[in-house]
C-alpha atoms as a PDB file:
ATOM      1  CA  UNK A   1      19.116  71.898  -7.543  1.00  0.00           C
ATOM      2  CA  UNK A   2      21.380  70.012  -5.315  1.00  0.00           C
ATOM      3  CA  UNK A   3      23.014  67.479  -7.672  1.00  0.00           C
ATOM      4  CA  UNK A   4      24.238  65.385  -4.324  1.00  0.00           C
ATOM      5  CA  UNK A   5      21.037  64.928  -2.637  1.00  0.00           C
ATOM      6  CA  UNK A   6      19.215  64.026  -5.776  1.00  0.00           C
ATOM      7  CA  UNK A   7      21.926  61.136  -6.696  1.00  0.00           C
ATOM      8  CA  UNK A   8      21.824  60.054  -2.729  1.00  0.00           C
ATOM      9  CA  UNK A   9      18.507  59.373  -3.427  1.00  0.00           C
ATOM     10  CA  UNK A  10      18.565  57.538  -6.590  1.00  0.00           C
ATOM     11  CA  UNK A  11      20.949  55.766  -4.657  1.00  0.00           C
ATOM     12  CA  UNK A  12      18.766  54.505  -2.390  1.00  0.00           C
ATOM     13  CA  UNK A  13      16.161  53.829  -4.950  1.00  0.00           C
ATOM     14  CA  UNK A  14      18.701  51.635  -6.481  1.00  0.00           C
ATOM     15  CA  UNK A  15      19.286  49.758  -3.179  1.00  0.00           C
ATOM     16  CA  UNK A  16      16.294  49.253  -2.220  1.00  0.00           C
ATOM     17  CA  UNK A  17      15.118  47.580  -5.904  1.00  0.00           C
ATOM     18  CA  UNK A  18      18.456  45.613  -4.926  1.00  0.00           C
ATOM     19  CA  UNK A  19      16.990  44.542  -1.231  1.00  0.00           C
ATOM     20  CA  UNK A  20      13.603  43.937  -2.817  1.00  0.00           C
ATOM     21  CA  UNK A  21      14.828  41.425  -5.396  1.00  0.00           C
ATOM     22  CA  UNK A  22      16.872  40.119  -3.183  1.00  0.00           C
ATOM     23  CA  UNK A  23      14.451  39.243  -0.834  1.00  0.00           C
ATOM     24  CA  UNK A  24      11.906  38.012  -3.089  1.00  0.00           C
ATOM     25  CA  UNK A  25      14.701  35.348  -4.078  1.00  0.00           C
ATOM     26  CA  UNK A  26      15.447  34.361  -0.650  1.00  0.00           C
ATOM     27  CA  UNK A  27      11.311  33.715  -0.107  1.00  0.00           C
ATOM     28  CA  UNK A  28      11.571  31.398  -3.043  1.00  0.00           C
ATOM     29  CA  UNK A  29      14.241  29.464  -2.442  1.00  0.00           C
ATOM     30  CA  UNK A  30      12.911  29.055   1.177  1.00  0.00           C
ATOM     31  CA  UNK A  31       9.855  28.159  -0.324  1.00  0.00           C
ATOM     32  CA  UNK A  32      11.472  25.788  -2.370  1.00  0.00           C
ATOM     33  CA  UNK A  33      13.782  24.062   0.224  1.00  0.00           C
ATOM     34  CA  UNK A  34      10.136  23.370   2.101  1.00  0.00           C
ATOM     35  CA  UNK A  35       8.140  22.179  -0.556  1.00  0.00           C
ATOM     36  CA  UNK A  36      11.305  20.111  -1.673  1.00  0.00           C
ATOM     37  CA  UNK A  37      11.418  18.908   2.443  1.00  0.00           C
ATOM     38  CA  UNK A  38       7.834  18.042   2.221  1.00  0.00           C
ATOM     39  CA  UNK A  39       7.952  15.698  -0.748  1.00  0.00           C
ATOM     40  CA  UNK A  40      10.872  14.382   0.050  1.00  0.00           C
ATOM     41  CA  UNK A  41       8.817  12.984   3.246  1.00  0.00           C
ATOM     42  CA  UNK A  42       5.652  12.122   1.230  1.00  0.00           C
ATOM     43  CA  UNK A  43       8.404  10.286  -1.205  1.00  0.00           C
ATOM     44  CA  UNK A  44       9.540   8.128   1.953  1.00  0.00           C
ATOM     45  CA  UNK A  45       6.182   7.296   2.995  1.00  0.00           C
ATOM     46  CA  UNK A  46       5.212   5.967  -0.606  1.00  0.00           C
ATOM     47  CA  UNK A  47       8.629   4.174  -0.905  1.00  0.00           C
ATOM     48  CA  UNK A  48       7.623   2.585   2.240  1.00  0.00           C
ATOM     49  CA  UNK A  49       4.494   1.485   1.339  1.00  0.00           C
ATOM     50  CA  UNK A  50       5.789   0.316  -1.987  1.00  0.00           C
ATOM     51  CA  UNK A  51       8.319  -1.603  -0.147  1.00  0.00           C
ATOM     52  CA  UNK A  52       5.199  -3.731   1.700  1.00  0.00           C
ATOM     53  CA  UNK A  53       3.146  -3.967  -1.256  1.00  0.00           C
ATOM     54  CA  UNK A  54       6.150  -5.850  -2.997  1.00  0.00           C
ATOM     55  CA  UNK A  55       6.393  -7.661  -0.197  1.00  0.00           C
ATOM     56  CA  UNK A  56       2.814  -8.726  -0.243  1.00  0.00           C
ATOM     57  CA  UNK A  57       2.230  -9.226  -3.731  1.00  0.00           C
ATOM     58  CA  UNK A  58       5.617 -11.772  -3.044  1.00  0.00           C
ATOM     59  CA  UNK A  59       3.429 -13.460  -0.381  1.00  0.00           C
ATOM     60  CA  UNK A  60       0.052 -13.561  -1.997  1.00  0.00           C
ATOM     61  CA  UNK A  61       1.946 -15.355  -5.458  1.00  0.00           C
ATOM     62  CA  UNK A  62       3.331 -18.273  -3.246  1.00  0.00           C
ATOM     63  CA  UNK A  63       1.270 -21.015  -4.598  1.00  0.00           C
ATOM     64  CA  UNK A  64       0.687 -22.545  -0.569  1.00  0.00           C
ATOM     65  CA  UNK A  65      -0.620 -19.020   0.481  1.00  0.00           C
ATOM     66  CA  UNK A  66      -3.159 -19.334  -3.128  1.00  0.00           C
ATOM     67  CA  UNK A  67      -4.003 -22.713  -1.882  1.00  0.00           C
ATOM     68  CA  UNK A  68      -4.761 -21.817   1.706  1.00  0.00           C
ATOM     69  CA  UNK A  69      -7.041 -19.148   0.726  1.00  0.00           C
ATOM     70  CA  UNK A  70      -8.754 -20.906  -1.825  1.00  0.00           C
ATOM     71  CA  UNK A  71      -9.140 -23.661   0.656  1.00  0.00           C
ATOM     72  CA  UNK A  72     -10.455 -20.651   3.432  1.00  0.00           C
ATOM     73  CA  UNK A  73     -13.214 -19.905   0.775  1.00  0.00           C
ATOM     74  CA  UNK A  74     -14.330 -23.583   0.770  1.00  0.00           C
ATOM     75  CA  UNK A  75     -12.797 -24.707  -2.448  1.00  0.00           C
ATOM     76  CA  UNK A  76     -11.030 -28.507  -3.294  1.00  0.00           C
ATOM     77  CA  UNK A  77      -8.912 -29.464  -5.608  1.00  0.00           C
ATOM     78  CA  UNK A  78     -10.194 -31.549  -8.568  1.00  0.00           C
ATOM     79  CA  UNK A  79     -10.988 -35.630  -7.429  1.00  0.00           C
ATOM     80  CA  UNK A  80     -11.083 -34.089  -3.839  1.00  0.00           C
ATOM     81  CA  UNK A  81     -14.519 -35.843  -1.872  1.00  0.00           C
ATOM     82  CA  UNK A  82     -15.893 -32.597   0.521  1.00  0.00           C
ATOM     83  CA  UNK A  83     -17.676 -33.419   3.334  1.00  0.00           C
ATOM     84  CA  UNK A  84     -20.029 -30.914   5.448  1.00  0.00           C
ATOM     85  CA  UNK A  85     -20.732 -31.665   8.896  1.00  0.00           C
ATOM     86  CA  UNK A  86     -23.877 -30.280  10.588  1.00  0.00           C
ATOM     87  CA  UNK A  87     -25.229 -30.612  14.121  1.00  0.00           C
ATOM     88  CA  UNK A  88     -22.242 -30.097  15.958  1.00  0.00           C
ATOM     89  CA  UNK A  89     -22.501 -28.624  19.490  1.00  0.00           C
ATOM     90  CA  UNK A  90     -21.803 -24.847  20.066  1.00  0.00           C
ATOM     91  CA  UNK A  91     -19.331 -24.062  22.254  1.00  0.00           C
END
């Protein structure tokens, strides 16, 4: 039996377990780096949308935007007279 050729081989048994694990932690890390690139767009695009729904939600509590849509839906204020006008001409 030829002592060198059979530790050569185990040898490159050795390497390539060493190559395979290797490589299977490079695929996950690249994996991770894109699913990490991925939500860190889907985070933008919520932060963004966040950003106008704050802004909205400031709007819509102003108490002259409440009145004007109250006033859109055909409400009045208490003591208010409303008057509806019929027969006008279309244009």
């Amino acid at each position: 039996m030829r002592w060198d050729r059979l530790a050569r081989a185990a040898m490159l048994c050795v390497l390539a377990a060493l190559l395979y694990l290797y490589l299977g932690a490079g695929l996950q890390i690249f994996s991770s780096w894109h699913q990490a690139r991925r939500d860190g767009s889907a985070v933008a695009s919520l932060e963004a949308e966040h950003r106008a729904l704050v802004r909205q939600h400031a709007t819509l509590m102003k108490p002259e935007t409440v009145e004007l849509e109250a006033r859109r839906l055909g409400m009045i204020k208490k003591g208010e007279q409303s008057y509806v006008i019929t027969g006008l001409p279309g244009n």
